[in-house]
PDB file of N, CA and C in Angstrom:
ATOM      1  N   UNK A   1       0.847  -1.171   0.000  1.00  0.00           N
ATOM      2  CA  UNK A   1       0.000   0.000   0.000  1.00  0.00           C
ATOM      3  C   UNK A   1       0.899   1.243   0.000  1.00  0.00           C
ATOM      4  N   UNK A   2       1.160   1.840  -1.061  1.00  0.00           N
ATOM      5  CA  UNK A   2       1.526   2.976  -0.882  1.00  0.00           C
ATOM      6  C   UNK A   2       1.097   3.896  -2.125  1.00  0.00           C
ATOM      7  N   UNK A   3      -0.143   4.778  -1.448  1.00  0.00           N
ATOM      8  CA  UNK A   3      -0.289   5.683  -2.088  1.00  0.00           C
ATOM      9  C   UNK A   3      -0.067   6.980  -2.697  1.00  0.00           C
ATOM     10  N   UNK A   4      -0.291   7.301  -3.674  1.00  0.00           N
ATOM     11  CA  UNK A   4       0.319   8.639  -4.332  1.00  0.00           C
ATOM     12  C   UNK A   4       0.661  10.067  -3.474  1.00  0.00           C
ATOM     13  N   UNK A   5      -1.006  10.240  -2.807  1.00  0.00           N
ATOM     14  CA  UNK A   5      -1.624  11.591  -1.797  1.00  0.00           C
ATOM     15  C   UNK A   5      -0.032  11.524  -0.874  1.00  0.00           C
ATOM     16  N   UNK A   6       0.482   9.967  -0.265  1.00  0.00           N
ATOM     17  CA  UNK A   6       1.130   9.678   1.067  1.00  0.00           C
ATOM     18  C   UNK A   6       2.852  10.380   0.831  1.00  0.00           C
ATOM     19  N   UNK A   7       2.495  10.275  -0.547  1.00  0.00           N
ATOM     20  CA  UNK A   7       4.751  10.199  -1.189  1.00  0.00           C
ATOM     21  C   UNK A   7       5.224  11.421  -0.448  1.00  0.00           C
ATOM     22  N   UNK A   8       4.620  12.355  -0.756  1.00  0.00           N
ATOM     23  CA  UNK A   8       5.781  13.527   0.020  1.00  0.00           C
ATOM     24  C   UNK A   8       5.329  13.307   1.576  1.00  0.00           C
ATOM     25  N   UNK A   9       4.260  13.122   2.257  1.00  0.00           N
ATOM     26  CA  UNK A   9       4.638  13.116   3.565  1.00  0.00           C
ATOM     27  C   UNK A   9       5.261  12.049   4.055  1.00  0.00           C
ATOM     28  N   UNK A  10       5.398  10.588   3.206  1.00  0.00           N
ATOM     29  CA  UNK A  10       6.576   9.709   3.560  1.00  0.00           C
ATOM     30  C   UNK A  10       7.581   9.858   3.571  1.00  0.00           C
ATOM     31  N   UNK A  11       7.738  10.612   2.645  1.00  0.00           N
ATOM     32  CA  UNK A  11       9.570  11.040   1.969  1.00  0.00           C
ATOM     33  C   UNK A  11       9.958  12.232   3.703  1.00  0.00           C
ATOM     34  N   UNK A  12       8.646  13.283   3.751  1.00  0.00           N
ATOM     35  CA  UNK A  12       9.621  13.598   5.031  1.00  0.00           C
ATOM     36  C   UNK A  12       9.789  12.873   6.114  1.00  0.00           C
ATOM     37  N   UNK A  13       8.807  12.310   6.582  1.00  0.00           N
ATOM     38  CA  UNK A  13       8.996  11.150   7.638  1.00  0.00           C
ATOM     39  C   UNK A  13      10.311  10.613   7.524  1.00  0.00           C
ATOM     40  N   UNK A  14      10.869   9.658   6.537  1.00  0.00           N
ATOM     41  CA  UNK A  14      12.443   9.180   6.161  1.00  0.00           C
ATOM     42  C   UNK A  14      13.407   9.918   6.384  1.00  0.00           C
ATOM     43  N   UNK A  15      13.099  11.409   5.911  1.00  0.00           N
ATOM     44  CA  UNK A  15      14.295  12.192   6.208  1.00  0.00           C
ATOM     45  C   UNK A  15      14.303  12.569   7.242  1.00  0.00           C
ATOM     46  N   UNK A  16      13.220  12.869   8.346  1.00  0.00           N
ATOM     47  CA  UNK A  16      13.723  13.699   9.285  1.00  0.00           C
ATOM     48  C   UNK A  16      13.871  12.235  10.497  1.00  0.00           C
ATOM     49  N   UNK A  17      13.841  11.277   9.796  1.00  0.00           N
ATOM     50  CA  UNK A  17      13.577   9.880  11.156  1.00  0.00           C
ATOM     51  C   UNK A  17      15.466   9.159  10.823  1.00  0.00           C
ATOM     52  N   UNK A  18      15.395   8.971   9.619  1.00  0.00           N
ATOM     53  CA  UNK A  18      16.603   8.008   8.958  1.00  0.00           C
ATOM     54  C   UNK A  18      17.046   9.059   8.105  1.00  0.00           C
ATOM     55  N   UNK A  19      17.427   9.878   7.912  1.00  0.00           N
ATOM     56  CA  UNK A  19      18.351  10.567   6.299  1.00  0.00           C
ATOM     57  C   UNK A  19      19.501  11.176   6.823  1.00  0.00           C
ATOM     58  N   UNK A  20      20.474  11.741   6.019  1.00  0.00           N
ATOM     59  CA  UNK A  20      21.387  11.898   6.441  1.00  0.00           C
ATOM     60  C   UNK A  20      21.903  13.196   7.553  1.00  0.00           C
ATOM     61  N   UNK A  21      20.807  13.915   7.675  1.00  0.00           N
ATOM     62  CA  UNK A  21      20.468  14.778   8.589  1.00  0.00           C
ATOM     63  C   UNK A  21      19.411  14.899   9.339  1.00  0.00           C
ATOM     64  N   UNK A  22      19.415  13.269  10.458  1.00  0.00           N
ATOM     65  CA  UNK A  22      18.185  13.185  10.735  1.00  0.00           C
ATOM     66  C   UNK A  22      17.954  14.000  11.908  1.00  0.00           C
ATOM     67  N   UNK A  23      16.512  14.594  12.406  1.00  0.00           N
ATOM     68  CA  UNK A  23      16.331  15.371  13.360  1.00  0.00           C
ATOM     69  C   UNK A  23      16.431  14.268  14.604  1.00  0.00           C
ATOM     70  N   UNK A  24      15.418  12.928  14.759  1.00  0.00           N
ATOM     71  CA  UNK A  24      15.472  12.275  15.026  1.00  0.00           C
ATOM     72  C   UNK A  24      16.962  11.062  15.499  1.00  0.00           C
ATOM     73  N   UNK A  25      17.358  10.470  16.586  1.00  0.00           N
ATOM     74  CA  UNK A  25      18.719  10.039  16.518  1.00  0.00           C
ATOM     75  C   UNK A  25      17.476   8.332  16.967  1.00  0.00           C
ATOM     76  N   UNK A  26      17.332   7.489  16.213  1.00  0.00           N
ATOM     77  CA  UNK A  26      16.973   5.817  16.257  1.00  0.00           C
ATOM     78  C   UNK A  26      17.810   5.516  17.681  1.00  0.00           C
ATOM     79  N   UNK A  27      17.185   5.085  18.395  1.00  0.00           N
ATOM     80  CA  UNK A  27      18.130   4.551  19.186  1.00  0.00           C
ATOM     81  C   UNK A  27      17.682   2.630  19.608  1.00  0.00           C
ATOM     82  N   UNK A  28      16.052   2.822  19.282  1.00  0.00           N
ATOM     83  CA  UNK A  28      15.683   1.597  19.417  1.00  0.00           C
ATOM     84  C   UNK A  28      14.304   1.430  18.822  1.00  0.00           C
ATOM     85  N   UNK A  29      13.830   0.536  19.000  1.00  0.00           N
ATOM     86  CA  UNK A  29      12.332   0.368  19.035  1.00  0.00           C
ATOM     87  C   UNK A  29      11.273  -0.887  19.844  1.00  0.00           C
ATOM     88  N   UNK A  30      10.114  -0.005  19.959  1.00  0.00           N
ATOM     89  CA  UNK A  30       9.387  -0.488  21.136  1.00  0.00           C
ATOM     90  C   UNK A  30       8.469  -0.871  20.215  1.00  0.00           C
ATOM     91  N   UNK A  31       8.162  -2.265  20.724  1.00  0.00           N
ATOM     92  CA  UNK A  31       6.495  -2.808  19.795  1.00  0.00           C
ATOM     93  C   UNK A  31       5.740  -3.288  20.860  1.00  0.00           C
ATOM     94  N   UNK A  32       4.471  -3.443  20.919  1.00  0.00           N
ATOM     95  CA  UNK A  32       3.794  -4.017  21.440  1.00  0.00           C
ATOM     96  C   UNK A  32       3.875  -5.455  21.271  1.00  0.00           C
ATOM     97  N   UNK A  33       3.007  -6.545  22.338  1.00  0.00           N
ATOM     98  CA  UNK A  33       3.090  -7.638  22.255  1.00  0.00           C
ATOM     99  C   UNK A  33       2.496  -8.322  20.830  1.00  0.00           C
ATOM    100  N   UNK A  34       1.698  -8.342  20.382  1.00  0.00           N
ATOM    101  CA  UNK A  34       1.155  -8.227  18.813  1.00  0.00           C
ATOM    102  C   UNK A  34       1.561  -8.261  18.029  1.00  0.00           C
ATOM    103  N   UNK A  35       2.460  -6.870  17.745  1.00  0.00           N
ATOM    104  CA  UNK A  35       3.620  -6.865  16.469  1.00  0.00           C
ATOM    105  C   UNK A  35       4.839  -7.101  17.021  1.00  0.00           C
ATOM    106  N   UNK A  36       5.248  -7.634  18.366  1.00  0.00           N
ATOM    107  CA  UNK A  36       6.091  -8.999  17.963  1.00  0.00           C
ATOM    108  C   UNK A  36       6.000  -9.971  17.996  1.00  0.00           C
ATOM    109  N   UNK A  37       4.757 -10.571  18.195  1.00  0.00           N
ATOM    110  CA  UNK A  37       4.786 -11.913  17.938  1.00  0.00           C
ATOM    111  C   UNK A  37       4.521 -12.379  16.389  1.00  0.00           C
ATOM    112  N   UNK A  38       3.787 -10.896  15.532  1.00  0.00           N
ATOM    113  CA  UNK A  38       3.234 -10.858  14.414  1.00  0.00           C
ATOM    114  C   UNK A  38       4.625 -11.572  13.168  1.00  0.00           C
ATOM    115  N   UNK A  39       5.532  -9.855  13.864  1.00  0.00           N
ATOM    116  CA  UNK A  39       7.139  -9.961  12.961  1.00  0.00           C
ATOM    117  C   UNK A  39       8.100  -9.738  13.450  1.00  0.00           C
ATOM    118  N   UNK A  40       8.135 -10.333  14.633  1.00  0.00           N
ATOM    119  CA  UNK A  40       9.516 -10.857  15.032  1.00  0.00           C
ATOM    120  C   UNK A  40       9.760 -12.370  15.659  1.00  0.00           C
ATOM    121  N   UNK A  41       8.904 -12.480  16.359  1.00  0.00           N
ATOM    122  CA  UNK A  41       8.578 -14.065  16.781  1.00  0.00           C
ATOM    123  C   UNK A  41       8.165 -15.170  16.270  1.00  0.00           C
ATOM    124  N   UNK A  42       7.484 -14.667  15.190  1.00  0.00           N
ATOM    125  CA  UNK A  42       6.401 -15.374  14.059  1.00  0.00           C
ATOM    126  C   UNK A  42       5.138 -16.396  14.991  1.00  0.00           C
ATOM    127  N   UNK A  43       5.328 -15.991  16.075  1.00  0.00           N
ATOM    128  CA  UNK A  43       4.470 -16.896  17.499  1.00  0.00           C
ATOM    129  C   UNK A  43       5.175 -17.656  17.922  1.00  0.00           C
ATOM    130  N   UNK A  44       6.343 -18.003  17.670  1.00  0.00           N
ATOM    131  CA  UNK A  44       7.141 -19.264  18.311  1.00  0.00           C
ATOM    132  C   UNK A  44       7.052 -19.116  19.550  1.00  0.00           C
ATOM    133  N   UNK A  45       7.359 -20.096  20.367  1.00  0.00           N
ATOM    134  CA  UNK A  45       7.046 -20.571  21.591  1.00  0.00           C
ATOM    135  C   UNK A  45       9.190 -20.347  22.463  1.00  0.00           C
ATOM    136  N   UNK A  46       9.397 -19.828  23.651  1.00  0.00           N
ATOM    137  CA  UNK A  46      10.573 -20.054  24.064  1.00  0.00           C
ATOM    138  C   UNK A  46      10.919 -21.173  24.652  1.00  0.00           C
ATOM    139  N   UNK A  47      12.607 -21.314  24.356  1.00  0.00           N
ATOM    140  CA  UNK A  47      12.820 -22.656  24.433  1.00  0.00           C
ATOM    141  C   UNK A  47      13.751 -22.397  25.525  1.00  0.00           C
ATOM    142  N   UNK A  48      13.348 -22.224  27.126  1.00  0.00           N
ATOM    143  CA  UNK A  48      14.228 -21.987  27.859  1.00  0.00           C
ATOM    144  C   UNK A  48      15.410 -23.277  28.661  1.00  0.00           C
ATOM    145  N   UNK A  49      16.371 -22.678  28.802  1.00  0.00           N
ATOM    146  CA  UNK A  49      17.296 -24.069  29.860  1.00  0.00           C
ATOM    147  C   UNK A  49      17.051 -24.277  30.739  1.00  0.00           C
ATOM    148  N   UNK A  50      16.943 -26.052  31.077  1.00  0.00           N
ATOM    149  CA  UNK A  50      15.883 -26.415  32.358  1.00  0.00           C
ATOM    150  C   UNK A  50      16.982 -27.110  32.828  1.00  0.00           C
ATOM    151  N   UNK A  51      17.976 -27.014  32.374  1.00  0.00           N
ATOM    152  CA  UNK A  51      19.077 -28.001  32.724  1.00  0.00           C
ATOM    153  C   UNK A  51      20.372 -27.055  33.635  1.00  0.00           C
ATOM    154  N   UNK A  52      20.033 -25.872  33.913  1.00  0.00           N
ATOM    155  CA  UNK A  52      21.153 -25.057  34.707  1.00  0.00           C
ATOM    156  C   UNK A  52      21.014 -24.869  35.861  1.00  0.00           C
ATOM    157  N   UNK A  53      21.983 -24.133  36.759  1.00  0.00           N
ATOM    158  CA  UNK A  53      22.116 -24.187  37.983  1.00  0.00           C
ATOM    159  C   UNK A  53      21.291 -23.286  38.665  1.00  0.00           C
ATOM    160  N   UNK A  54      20.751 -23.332  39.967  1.00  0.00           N
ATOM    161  CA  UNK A  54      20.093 -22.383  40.779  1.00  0.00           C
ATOM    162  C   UNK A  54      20.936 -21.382  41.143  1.00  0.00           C
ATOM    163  N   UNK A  55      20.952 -20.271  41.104  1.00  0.00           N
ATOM    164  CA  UNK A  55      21.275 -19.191  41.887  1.00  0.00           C
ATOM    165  C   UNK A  55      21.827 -19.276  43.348  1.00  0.00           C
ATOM    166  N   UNK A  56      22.636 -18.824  43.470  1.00  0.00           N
ATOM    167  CA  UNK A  56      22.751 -19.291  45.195  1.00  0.00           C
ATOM    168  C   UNK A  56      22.237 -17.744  45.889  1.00  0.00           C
ATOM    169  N   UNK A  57      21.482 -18.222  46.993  1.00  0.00           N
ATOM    170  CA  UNK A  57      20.799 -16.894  48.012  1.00  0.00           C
ATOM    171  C   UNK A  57      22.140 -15.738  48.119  1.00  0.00           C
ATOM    172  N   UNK A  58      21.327 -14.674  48.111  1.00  0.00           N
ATOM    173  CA  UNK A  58      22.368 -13.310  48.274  1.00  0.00           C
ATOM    174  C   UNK A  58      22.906 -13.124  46.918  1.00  0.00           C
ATOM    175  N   UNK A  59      22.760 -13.860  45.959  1.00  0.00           N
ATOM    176  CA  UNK A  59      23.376 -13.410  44.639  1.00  0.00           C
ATOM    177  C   UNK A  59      22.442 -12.384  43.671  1.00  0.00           C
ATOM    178  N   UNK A  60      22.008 -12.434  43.754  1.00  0.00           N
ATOM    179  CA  UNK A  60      20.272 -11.473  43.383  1.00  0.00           C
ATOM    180  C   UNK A  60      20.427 -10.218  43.437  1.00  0.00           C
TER     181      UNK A  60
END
């Protein structure tokens, strides 16, 4: 989807977010639970280690 009406207010969005003089400095990004499970997780399930050691008290 990218419409005609959208081109110049996309084009500034890019520049002032990502271009080579961005106003904006990326430092990360935050998604909700949704769009990462959507496109980053693809829903997979975690596969944690059940096989490691306990913590010893006071290490916390």
């Amino acid at each position: 989807m990218n419409p005609k009406e959208s081109k110049d207010s996309a084009t500034l969005f890019y520049q002032l977010s990502f271009g080579k003089v961005a106003h904006y400095h990326h430092q990360g990004w935050l998604s909700g639970r949704t769009t990462t499970n959507e496109n980053l997780t693809k829903y997979r399930q975690p596969n944690p280690h059940t096989t490691t050691n306990s913590v010893r008290t006071g290490l916390i």
